[in-house]
C-alpha atoms as a PDB file:
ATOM      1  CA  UNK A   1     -13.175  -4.578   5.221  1.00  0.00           C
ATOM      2  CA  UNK A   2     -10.659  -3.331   2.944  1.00  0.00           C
ATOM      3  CA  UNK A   3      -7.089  -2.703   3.602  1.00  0.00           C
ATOM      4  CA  UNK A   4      -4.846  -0.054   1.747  1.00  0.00           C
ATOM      5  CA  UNK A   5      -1.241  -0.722   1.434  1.00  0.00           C
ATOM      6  CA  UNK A   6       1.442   1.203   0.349  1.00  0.00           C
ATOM      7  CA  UNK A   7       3.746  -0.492  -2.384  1.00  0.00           C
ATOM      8  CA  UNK A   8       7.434  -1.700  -1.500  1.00  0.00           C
ATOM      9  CA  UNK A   9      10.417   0.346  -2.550  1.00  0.00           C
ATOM     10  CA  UNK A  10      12.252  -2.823  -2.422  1.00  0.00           C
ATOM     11  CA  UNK A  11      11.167  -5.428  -4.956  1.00  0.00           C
ATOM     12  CA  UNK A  12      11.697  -8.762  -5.868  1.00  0.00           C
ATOM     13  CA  UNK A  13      15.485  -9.181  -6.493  1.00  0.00           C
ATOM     14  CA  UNK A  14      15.304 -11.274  -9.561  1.00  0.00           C
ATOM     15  CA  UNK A  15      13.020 -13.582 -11.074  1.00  0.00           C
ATOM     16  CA  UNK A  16      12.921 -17.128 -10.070  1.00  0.00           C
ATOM     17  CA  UNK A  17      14.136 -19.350 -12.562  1.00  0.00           C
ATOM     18  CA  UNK A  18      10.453 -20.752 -13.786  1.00  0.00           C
ATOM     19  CA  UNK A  19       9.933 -18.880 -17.233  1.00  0.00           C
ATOM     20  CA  UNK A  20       7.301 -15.552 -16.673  1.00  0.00           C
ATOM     21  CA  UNK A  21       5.340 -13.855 -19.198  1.00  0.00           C
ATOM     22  CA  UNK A  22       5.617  -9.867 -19.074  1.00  0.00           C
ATOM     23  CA  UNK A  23       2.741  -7.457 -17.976  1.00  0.00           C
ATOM     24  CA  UNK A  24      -0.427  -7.653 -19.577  1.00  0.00           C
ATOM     25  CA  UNK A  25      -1.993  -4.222 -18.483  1.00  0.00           C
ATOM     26  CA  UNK A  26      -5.438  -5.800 -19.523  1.00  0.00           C
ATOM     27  CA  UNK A  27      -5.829  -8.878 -17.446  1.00  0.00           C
ATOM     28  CA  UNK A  28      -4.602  -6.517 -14.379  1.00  0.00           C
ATOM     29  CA  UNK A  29      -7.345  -5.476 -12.063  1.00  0.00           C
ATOM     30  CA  UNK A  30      -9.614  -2.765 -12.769  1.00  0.00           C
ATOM     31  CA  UNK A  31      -8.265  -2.463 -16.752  1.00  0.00           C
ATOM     32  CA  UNK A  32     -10.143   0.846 -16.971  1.00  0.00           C
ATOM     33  CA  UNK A  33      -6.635   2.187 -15.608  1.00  0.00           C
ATOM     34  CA  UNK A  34      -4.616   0.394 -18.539  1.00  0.00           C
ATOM     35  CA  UNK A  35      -4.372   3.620 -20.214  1.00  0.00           C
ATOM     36  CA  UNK A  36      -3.255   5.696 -17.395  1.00  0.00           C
ATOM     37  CA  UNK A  37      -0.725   2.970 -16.183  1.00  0.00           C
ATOM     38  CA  UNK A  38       0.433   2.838 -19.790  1.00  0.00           C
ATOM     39  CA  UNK A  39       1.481   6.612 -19.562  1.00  0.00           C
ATOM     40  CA  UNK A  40       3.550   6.064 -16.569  1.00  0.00           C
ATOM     41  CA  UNK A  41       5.160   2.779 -17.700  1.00  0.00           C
ATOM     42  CA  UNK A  42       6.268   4.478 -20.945  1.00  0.00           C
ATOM     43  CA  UNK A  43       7.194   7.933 -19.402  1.00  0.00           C
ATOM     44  CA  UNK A  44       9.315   5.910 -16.951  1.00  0.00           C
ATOM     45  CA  UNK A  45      10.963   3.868 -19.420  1.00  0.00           C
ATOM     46  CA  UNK A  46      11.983   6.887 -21.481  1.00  0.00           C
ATOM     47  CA  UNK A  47      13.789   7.912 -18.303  1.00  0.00           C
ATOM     48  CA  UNK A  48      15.311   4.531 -16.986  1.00  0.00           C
ATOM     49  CA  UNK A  49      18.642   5.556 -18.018  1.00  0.00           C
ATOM     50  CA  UNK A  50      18.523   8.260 -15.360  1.00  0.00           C
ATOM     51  CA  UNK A  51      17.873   7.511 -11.734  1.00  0.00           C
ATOM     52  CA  UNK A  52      17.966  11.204 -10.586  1.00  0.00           C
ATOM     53  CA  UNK A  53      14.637  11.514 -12.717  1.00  0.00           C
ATOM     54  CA  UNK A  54      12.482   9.350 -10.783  1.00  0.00           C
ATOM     55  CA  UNK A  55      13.723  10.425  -7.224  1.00  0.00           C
ATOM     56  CA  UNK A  56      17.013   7.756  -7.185  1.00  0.00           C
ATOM     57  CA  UNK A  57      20.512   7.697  -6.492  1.00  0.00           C
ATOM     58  CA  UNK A  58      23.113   6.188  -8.564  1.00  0.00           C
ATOM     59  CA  UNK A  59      23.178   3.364  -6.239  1.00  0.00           C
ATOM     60  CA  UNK A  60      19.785   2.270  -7.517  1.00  0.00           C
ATOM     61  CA  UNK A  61      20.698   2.283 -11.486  1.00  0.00           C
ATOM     62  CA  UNK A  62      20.459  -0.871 -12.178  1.00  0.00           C
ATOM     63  CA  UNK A  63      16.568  -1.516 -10.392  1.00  0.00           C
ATOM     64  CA  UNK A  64      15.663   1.773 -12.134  1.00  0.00           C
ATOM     65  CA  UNK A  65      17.018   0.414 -15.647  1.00  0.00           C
ATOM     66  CA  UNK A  66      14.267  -2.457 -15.499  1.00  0.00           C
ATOM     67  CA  UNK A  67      11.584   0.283 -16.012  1.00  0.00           C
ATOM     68  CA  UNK A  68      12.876   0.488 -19.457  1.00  0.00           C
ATOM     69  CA  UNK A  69      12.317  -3.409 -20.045  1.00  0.00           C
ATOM     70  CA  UNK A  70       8.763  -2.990 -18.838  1.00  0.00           C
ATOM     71  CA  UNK A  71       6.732  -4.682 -21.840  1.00  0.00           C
ATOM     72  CA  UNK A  72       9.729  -7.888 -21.591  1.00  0.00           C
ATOM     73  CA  UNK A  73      10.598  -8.348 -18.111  1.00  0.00           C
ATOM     74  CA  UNK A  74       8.907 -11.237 -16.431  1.00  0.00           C
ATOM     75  CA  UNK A  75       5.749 -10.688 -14.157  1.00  0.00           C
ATOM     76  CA  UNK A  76       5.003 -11.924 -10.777  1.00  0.00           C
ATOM     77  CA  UNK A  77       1.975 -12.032  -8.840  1.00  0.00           C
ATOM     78  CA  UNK A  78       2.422  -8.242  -6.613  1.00  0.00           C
ATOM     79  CA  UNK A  79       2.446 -10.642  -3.230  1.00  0.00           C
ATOM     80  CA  UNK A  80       5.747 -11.690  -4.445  1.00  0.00           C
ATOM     81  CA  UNK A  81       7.496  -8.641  -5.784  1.00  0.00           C
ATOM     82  CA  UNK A  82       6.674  -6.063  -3.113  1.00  0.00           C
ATOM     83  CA  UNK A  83       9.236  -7.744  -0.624  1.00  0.00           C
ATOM     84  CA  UNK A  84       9.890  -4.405   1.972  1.00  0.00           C
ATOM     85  CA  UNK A  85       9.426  -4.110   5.633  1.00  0.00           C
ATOM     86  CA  UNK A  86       5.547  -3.917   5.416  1.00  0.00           C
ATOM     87  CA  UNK A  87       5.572  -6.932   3.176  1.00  0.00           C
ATOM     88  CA  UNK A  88       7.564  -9.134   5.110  1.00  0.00           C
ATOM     89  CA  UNK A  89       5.686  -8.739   8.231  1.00  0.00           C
ATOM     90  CA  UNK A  90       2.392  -9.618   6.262  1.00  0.00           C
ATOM     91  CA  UNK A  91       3.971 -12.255   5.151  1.00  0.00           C
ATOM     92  CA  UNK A  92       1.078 -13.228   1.703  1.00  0.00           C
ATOM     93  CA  UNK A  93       3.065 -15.778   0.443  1.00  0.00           C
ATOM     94  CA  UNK A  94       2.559 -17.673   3.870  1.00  0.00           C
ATOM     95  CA  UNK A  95      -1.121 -16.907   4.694  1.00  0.00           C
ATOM     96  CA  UNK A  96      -3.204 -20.042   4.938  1.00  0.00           C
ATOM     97  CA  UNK A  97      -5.707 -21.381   2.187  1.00  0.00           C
ATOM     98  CA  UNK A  98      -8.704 -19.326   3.685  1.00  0.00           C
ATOM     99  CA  UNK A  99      -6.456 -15.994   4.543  1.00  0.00           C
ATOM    100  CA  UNK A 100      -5.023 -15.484   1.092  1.00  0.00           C
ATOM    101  CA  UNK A 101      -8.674 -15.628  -0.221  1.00  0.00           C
ATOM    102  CA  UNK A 102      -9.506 -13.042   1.892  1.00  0.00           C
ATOM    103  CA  UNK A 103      -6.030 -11.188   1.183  1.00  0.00           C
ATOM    104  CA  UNK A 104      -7.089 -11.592  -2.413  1.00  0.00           C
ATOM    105  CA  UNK A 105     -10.407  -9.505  -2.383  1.00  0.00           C
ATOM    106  CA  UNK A 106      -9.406  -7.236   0.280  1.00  0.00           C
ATOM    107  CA  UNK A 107      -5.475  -5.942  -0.233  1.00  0.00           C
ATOM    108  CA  UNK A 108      -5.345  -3.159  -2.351  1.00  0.00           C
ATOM    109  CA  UNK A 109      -1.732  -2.100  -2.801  1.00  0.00           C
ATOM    110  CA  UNK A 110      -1.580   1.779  -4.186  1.00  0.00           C
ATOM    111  CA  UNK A 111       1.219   2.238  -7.094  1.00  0.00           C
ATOM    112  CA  UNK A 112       3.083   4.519  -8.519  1.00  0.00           C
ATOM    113  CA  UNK A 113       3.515   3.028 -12.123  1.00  0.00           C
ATOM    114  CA  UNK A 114      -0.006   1.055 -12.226  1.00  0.00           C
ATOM    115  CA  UNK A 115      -1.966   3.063  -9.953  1.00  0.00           C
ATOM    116  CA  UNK A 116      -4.086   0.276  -7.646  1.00  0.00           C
ATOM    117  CA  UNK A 117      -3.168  -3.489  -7.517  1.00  0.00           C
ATOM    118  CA  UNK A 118      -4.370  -6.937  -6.102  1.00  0.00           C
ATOM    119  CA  UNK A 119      -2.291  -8.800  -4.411  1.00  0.00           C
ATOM    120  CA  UNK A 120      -2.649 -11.563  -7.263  1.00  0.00           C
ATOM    121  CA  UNK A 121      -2.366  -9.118  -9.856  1.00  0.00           C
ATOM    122  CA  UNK A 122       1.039  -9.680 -12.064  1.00  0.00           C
ATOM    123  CA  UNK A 123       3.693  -7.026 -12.642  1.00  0.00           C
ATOM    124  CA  UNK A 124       7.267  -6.820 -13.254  1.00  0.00           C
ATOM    125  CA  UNK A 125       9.932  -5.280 -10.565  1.00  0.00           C
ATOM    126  CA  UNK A 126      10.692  -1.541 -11.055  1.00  0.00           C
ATOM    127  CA  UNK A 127      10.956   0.777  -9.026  1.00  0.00           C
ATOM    128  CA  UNK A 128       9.403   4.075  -9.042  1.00  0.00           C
ATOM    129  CA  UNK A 129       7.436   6.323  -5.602  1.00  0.00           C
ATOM    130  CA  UNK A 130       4.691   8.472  -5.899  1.00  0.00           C
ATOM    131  CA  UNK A 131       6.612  11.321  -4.466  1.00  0.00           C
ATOM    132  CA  UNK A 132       8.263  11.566  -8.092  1.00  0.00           C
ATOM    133  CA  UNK A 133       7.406  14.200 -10.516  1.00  0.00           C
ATOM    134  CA  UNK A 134       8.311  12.016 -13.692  1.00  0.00           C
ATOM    135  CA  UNK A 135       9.009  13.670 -16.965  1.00  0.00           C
ATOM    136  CA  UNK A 136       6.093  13.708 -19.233  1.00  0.00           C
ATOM    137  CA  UNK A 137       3.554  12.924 -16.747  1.00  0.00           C
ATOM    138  CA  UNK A 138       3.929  15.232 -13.714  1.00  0.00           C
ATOM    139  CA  UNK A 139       3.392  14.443 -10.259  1.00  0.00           C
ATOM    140  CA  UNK A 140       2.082  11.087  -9.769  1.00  0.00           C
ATOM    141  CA  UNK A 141      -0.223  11.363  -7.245  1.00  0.00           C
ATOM    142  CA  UNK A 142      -1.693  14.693  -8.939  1.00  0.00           C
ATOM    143  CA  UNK A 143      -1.650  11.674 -12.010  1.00  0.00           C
ATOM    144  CA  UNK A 144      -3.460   9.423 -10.345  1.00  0.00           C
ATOM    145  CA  UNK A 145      -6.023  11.166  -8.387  1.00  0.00           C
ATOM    146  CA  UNK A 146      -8.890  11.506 -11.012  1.00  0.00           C
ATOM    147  CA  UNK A 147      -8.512   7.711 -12.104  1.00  0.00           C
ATOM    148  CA  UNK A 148      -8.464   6.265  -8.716  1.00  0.00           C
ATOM    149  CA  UNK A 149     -11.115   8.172  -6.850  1.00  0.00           C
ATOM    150  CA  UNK A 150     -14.302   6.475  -8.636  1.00  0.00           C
ATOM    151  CA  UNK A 151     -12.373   2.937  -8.706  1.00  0.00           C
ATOM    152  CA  UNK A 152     -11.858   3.784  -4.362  1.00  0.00           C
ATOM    153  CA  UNK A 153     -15.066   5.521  -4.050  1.00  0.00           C
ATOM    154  CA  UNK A 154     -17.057   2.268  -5.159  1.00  0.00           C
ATOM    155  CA  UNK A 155     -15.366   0.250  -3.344  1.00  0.00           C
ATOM    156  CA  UNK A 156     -15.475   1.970  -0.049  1.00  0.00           C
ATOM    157  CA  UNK A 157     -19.266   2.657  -0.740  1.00  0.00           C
ATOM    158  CA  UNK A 158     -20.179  -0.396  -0.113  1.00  0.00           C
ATOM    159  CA  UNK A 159     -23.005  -1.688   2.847  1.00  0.00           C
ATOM    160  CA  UNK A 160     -20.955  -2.229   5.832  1.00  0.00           C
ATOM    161  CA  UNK A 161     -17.363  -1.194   4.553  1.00  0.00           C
ATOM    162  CA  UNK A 162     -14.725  -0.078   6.659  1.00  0.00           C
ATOM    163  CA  UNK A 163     -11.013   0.680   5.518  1.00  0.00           C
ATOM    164  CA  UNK A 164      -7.945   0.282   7.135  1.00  0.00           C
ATOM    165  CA  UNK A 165      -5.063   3.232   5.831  1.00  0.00           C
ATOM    166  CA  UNK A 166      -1.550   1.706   5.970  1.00  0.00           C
ATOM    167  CA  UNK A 167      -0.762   3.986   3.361  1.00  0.00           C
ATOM    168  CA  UNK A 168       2.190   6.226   3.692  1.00  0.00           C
ATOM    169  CA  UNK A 169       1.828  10.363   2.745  1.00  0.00           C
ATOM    170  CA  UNK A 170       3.062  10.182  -0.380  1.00  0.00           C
ATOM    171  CA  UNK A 171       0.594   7.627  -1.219  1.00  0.00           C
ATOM    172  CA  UNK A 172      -2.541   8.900   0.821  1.00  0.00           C
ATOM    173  CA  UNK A 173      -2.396  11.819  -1.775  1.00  0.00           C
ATOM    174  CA  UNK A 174      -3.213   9.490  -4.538  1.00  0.00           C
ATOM    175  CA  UNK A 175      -6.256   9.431  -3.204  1.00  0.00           C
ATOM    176  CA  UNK A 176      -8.347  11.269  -0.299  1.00  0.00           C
ATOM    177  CA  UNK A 177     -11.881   9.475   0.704  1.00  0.00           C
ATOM    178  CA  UNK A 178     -14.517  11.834  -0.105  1.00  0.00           C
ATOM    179  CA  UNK A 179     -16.450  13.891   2.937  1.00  0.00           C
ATOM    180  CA  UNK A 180     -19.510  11.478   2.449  1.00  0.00           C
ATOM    181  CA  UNK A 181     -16.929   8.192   3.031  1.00  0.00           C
ATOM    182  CA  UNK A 182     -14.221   9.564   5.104  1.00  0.00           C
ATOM    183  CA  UNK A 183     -15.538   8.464   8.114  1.00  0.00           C
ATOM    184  CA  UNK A 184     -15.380   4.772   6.861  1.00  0.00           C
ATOM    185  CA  UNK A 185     -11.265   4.897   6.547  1.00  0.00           C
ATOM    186  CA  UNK A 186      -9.258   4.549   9.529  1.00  0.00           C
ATOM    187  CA  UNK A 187      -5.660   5.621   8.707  1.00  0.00           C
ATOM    188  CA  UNK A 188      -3.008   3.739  11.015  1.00  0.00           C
ATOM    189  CA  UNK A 189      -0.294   5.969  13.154  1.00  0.00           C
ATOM    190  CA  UNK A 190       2.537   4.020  15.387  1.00  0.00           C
ATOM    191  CA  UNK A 191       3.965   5.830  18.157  1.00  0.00           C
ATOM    192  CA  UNK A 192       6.222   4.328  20.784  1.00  0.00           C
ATOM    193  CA  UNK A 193       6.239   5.356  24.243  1.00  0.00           C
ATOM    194  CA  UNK A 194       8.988   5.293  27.004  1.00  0.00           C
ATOM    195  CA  UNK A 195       9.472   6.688  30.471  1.00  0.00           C
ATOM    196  CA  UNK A 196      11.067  10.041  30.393  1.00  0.00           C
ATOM    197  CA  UNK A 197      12.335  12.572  33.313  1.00  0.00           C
ATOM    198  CA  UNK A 198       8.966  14.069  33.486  1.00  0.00           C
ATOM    199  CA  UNK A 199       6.682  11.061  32.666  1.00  0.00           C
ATOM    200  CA  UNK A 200       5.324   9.343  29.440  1.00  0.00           C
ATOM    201  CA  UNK A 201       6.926  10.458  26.194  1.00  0.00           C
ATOM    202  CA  UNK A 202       5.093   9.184  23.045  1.00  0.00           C
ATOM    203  CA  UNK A 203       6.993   9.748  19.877  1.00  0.00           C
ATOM    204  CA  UNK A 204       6.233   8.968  16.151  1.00  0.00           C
ATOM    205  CA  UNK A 205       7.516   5.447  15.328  1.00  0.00           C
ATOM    206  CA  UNK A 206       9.044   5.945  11.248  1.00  0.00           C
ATOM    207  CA  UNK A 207      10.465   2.616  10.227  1.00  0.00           C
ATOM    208  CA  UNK A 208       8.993  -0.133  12.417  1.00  0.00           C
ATOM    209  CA  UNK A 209       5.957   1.556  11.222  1.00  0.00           C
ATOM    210  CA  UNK A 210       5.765  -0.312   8.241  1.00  0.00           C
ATOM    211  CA  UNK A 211       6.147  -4.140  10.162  1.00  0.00           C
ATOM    212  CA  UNK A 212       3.402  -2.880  12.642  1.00  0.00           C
ATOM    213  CA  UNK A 213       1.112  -1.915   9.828  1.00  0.00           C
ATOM    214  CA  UNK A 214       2.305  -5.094   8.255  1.00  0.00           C
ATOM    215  CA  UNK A 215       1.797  -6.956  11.525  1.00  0.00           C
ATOM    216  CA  UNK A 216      -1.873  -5.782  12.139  1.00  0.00           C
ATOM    217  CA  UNK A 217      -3.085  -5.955   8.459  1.00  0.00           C
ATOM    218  CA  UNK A 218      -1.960 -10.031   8.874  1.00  0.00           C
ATOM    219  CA  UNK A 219      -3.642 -10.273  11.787  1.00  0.00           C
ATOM    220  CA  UNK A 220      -6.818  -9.005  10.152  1.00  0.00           C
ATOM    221  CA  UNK A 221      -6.558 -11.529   7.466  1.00  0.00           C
ATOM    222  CA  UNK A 222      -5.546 -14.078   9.843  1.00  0.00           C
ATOM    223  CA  UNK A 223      -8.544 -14.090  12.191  1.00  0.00           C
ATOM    224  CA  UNK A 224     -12.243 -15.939  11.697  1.00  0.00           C
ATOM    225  CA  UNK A 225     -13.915 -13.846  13.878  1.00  0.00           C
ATOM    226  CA  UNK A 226     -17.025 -11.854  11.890  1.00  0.00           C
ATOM    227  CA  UNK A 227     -14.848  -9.242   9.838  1.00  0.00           C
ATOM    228  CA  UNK A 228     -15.068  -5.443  10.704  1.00  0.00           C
ATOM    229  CA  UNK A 229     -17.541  -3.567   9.396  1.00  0.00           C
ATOM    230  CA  UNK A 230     -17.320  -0.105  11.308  1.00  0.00           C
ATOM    231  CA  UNK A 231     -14.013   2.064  12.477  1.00  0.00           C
ATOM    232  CA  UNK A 232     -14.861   0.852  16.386  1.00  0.00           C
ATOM    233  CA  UNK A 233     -15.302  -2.834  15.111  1.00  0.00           C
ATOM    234  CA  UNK A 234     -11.995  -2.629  13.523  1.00  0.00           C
ATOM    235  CA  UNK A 235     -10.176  -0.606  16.472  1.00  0.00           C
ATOM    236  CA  UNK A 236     -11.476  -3.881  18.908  1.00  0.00           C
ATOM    237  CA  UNK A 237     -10.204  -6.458  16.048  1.00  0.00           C
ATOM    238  CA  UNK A 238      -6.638  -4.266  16.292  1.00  0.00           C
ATOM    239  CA  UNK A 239      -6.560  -4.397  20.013  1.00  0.00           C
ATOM    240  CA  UNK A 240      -6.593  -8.272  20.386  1.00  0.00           C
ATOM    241  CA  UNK A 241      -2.879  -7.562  19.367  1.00  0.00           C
ATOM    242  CA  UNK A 242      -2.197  -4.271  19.918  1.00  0.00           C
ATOM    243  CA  UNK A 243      -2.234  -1.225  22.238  1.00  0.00           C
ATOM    244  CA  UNK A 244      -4.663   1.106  20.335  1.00  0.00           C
ATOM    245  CA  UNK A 245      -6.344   4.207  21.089  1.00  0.00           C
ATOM    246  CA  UNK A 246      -9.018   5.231  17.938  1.00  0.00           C
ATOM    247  CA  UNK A 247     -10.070   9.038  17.529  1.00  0.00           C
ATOM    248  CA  UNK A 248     -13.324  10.107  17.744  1.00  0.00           C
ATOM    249  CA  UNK A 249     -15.725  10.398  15.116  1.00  0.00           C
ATOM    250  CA  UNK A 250     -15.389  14.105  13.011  1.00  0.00           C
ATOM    251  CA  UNK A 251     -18.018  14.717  10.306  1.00  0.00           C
ATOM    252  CA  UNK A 252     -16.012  14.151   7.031  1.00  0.00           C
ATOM    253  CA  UNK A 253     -12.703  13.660   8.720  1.00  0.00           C
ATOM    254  CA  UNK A 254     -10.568   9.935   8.397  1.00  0.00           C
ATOM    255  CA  UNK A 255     -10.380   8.268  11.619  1.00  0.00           C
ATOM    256  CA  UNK A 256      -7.139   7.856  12.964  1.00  0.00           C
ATOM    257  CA  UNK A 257      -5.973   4.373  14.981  1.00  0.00           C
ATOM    258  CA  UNK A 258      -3.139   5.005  17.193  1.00  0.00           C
ATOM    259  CA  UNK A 259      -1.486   1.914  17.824  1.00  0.00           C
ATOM    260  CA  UNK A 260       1.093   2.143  20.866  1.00  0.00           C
ATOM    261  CA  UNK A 261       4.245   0.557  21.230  1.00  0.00           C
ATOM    262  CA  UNK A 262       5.416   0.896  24.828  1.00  0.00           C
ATOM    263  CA  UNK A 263       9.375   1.051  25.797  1.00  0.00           C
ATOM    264  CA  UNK A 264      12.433   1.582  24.318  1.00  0.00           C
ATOM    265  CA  UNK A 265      13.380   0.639  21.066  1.00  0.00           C
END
């Protein structure tokens, strides 16, 4: 079992007061992507001085100026410095001896500036979305595409894998499972339903999204039971938790898990 994660917009604040080393692209997972993460890095550090040129406002100035300290600022291990919504809820820091060796080998965190990440994998804070179409580069995801489909397609090609999406669409586009392995990722929708005038209304769920995905992917870390290895495996590990509904099998089509929140919110 794998599961995808989207990065956090919001990172770690500041560094902790212990003294950090910077990045070293090299010792970062899968260095085959050094080069690739290197273009970003320095195409993003030629803009720092610029929010509007990664996707920011002027509020965000300052977090956007650290992309230009890239090779100096300190780095943290990526379960610290992703600190958003999704984050939170899956709470690596706090997983137990046994979970955050699982979390270790099976979160893989899609990025914008260093393409895909392990949790224990160190990096310094910046801030920088896939949507962006960043000077000198291009689109990011159109960036990334070619250099993460072998790394994903290995991985996911593995006897007995199953993947569960928590990835958002900017980051899906990074990379799309090939027809051969689509059928192994299950990509996670939240919907909340209420009572309405003329029965059930389900609608999509945006922000408390992220802490459900969050939520779930903990609980898949969390648990000893034998570890997914197919979509309907994974759907019955989801439902000791949640309402979920998983689609039916489509010949080179992702499966999608429905989980269901039910009343107001």
């Amino acid at each position: 079992m794998l599961l995808l994660l989207p990065p956090s917009e919001r990172k770690l604040p500041a560094p902790p007061g212990r003294a950090s080393t910077p990045v070293d692209l090299g010792a970062l997972s899968w260095p085959q992507l050094a080069a690739a993460r290197e273009r970003v890095l320095e195409a993003a550090a030629a803009v720092s001085h610029d929010p509007a040129a990664v996707g920011a406002g002027p509020s965000l100035a300052q977090e956007v100026a650290r992309n230009g300290s890239w090779r100096t600022e300190p780095a943290h291990p990526a379960a610290r410095v992703f600190t958003g919504v999704l984050f939170e809820a899956l709470g690596l820091p706090s997983l137990p001896r046994g979970a955050a060796a699982r979390a270790a080998e099976r979160v893989l965190v899609v990025s914008a500036a260093y393409g895909l990440l392990r949790p224990t994998d160190r990096v310094p804070a910046h801030r920088l979305s896939m949507g962006t179409d960043l000077p000198g580069v291009g689109p990011l995801a159109a960036h990334w595409r070619p250099h993460l489909a072998p790394v994903l397609e290995e991985l996911v090609a593995a006897p007995g894998q199953v993947v569960l999406d928590c990835r958002s669409a900017a980051y899906a586009a990074a990379w799309r499972p090939s027809r051969a392995l689509a059928g192994r990722v299950v990509a996670v929708r939240v919907f909340r339903e209420a009572d309405g005038p003329a029965g059930p209304v389900r609608t999509v769920v945006s922000h408390d999204a992220k802490r459900t995905r969050g939520e779930l992917a903990r609980h898949l870390l969390l648990r000893r039971r034998r570890e997914p290895e197919t979509p309907e495996a994974l759907a019955e590990a989801a439902a000791e938790v949640f309402e979920v509904e998983l689609a039916p099998a489509a010949p080179g089509r992702v499966r999608h898990l429905d989980v269901v929140l039910r009343g107001a919110a």
